[in-house]
Protein backbone atom coordinates (compact mmCIF):
# COMPACT_ATOMS: atom_id res chain seq x y z
CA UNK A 1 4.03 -41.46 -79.50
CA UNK A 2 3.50 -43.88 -77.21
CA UNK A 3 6.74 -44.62 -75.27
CA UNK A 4 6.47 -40.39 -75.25
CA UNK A 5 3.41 -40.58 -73.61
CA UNK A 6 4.91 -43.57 -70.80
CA UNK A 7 7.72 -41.26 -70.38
CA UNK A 8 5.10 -38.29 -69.25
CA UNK A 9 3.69 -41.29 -67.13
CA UNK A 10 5.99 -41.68 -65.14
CA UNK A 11 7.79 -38.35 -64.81
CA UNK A 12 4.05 -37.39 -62.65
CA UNK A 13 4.23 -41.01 -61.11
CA UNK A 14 7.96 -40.05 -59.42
CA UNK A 15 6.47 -36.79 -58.06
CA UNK A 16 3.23 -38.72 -56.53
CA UNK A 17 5.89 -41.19 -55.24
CA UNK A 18 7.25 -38.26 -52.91
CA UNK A 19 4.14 -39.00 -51.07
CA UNK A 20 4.98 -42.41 -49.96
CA UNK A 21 7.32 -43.15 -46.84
CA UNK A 22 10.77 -42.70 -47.50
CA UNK A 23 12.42 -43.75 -44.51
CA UNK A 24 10.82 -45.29 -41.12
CA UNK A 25 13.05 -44.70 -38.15
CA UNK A 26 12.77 -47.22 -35.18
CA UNK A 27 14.87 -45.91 -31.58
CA UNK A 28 13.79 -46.88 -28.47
CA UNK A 29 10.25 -45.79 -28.08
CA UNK A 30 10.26 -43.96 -31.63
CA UNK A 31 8.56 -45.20 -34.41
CA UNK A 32 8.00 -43.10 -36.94
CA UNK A 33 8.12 -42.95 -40.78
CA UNK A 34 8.31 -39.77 -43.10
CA UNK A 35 7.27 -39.15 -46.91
CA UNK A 36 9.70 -37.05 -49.29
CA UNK A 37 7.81 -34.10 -49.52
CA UNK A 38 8.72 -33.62 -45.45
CA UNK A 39 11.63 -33.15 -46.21
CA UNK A 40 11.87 -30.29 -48.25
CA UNK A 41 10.99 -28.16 -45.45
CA UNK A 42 12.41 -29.90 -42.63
CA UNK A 43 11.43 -32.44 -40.12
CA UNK A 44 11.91 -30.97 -36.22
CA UNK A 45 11.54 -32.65 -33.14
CA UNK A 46 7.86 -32.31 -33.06
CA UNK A 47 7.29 -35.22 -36.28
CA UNK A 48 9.16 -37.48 -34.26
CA UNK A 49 6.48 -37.13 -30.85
CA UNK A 50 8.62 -36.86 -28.13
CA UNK A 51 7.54 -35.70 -24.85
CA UNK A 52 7.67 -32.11 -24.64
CA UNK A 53 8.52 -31.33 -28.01
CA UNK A 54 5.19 -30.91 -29.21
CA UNK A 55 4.20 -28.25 -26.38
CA UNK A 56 8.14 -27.11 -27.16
CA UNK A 57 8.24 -22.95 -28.46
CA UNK A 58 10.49 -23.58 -30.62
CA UNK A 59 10.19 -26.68 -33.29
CA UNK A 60 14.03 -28.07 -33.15
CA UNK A 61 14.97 -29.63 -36.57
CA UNK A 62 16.42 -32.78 -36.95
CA UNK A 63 16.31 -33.05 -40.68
CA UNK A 64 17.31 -29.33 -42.24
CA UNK A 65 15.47 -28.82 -45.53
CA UNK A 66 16.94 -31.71 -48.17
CA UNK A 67 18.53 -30.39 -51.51
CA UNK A 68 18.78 -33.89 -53.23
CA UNK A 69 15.27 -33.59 -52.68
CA UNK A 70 14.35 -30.80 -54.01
CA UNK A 71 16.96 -31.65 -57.10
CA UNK A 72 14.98 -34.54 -57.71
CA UNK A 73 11.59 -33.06 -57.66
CA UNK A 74 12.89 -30.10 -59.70
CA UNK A 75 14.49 -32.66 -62.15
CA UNK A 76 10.75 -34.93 -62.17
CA UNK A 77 8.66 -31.61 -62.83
CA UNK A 78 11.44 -30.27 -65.57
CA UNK A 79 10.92 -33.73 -67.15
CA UNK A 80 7.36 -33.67 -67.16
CA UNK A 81 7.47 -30.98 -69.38
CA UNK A 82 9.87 -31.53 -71.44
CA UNK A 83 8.05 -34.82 -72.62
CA UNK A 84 5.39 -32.14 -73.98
CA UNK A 85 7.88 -31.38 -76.31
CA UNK A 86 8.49 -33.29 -79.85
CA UNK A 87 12.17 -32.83 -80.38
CA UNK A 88 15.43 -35.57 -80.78
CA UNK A 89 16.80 -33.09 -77.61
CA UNK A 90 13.65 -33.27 -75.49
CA UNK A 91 14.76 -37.27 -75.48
CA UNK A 92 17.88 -36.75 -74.77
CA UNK A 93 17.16 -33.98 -72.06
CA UNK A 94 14.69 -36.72 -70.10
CA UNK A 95 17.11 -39.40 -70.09
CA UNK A 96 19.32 -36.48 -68.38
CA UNK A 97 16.47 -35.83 -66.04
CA UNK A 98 16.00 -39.17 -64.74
CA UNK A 99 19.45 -39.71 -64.19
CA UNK A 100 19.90 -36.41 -62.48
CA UNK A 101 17.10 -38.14 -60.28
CA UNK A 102 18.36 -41.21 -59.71
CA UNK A 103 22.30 -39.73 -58.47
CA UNK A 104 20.08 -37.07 -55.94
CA UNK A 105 17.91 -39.75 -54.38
CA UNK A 106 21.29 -41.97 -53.83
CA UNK A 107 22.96 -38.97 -51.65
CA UNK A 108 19.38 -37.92 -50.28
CA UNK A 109 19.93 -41.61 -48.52
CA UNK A 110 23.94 -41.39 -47.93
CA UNK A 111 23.37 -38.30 -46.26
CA UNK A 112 19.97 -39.37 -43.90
CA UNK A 113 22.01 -42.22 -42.70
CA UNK A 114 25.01 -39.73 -41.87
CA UNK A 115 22.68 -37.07 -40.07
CA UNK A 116 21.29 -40.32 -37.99
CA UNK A 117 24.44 -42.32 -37.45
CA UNK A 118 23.70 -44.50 -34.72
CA UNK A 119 19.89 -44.78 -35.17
CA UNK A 120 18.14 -47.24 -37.55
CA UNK A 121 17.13 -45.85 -40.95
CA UNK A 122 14.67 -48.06 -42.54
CA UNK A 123 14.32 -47.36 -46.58
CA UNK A 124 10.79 -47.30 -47.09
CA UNK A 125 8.96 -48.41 -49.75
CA UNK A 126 8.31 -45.09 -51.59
CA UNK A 127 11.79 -44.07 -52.16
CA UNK A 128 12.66 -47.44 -54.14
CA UNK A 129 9.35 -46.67 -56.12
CA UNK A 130 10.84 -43.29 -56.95
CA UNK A 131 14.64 -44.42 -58.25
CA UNK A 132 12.84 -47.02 -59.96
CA UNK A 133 10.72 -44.29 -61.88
CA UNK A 134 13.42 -42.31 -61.89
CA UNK A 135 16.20 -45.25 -63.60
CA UNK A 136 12.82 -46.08 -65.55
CA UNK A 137 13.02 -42.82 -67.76
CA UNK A 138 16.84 -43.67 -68.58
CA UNK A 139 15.96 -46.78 -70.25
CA UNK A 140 12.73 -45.68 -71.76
CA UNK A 141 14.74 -41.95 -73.03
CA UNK A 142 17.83 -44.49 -74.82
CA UNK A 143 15.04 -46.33 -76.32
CA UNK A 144 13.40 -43.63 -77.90
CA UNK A 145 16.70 -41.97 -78.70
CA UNK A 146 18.18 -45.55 -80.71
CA UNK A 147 14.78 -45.21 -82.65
CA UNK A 148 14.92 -41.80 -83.69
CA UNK A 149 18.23 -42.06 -84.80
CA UNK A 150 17.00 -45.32 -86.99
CA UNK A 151 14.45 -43.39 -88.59
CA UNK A 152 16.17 -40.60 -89.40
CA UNK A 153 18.55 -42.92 -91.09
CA UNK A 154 16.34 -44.57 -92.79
CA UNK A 155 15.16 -41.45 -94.07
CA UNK A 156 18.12 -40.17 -95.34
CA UNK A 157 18.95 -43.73 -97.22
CA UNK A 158 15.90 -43.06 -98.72
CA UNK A 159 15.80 -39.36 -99.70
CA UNK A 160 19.71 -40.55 -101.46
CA UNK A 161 17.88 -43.55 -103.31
CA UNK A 162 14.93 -41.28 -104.37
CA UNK A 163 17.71 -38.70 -105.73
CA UNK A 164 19.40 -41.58 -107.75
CA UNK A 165 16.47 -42.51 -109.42
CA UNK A 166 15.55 -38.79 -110.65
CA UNK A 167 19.08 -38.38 -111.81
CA UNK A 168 18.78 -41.48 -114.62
CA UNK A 169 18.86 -40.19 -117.85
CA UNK A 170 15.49 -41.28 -119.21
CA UNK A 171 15.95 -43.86 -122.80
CA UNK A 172 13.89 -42.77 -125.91
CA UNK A 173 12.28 -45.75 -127.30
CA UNK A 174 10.64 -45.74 -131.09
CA UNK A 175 7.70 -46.34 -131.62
CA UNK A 176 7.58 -46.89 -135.28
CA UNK A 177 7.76 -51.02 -136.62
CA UNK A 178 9.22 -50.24 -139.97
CA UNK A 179 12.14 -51.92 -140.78
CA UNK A 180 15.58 -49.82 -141.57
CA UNK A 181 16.11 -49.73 -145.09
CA UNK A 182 19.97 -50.24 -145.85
CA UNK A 183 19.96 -49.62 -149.16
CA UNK A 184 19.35 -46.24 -150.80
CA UNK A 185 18.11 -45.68 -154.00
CA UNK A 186 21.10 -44.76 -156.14
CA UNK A 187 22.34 -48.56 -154.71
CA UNK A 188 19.20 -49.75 -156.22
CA UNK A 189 19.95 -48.08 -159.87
CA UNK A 190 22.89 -49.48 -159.82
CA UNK A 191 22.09 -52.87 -159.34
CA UNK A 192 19.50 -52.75 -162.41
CA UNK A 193 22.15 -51.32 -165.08
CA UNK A 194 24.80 -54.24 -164.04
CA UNK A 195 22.08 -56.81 -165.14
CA UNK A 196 21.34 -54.71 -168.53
CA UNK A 197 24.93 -55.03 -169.62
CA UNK A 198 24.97 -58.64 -168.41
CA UNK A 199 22.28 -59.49 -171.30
């Protein structure tokens, strides 16, 4: 219960992480930085505060809406509730989750630093917070997944032992002390006429 409960944890930590700065871009007299959640709508020309662009008609994007983004937010808000769930698969489908998290966020940067070739792309803090979460849920998913599979083994083992023992056939024990008498009577009358004709 508990490690299901950290799992929860940290499926809502990786969306709040979205929040933090993901990259910080420093070109000439540009310094800006921008969170996660910017990105799933876009970032234009106006984020970035250069002259003009902010009185500008028409917002020019730089960064078009992200899909690895959204994949991993989708993926971190899937997870969270699946780990309501109390199922073997609802382990096995976090583990899945997280790691569809962790392979978005690593071409969400591949494909910022492509987009801005030539400019430098700082990682910022948030986005290592959010794989971490993200490679977090792996490990904490196979964890849970080894243990359920020990218990369930365990259980079995002892559901076969329990069998064994009702299958024994049960031993009838007396309960009367008398001894066993080996001789019967007719034994007994003949042992009395063999001393008569003795005398």
């Amino acid at each position: 219960m508990l490690k299901k409960n950290i799992t929860r944890v940290i499926f809502a930590l990786t969306i709040v992480s979205l929040f933090l700065p993901f990259i910080l871009i420093n070109a000439y007299i540009i310094n800006v930085s921008f969170n996660g959640f910017q990105f799933i709508p876009g970032i234009g020309m106006r984020s970035f505060g250069f002259p003009g662009a902010v009185m500008a008609s028409i917002d020019t994007q730089v960064f078009p809406p992200n899909i690895f983004i959204i994949i991993s937010l989708l993926a971190a808000i899937c997870g969270l509730a699946v780990s309501f769930l109390d199922k073997k698969k609802a382990v096995l489908l976090s583990g899945i989750l997280g790691g569809i998290g962790v392979i978005s966020l690593v071409i969400y940067i591949i494909n910022i630093k492509t987009i801005m070739y030539g400019v430098v792309v700082d990682i910022g803090f948030g986005y290592y917070v959010d794989i971490i979460l993200f490679a977090l849920v792996i490990i904490v998913s196979i964890l849970m997944f080894e243990r359920k599979a020990n218990d369930n083994l365990f259980e079995n083992e002892y559901h076969t032992v329990d069998e064994n023992l009702d299958l024994r056939p049960e031993v009838e024990t007396s309960t009367t002390d008398e001894p066993s008498v080996d001789e019967s009577p007719a034994d007994s009358v003949l042992s009395f006429s063999d001393c008569d004709i003795k005398k």
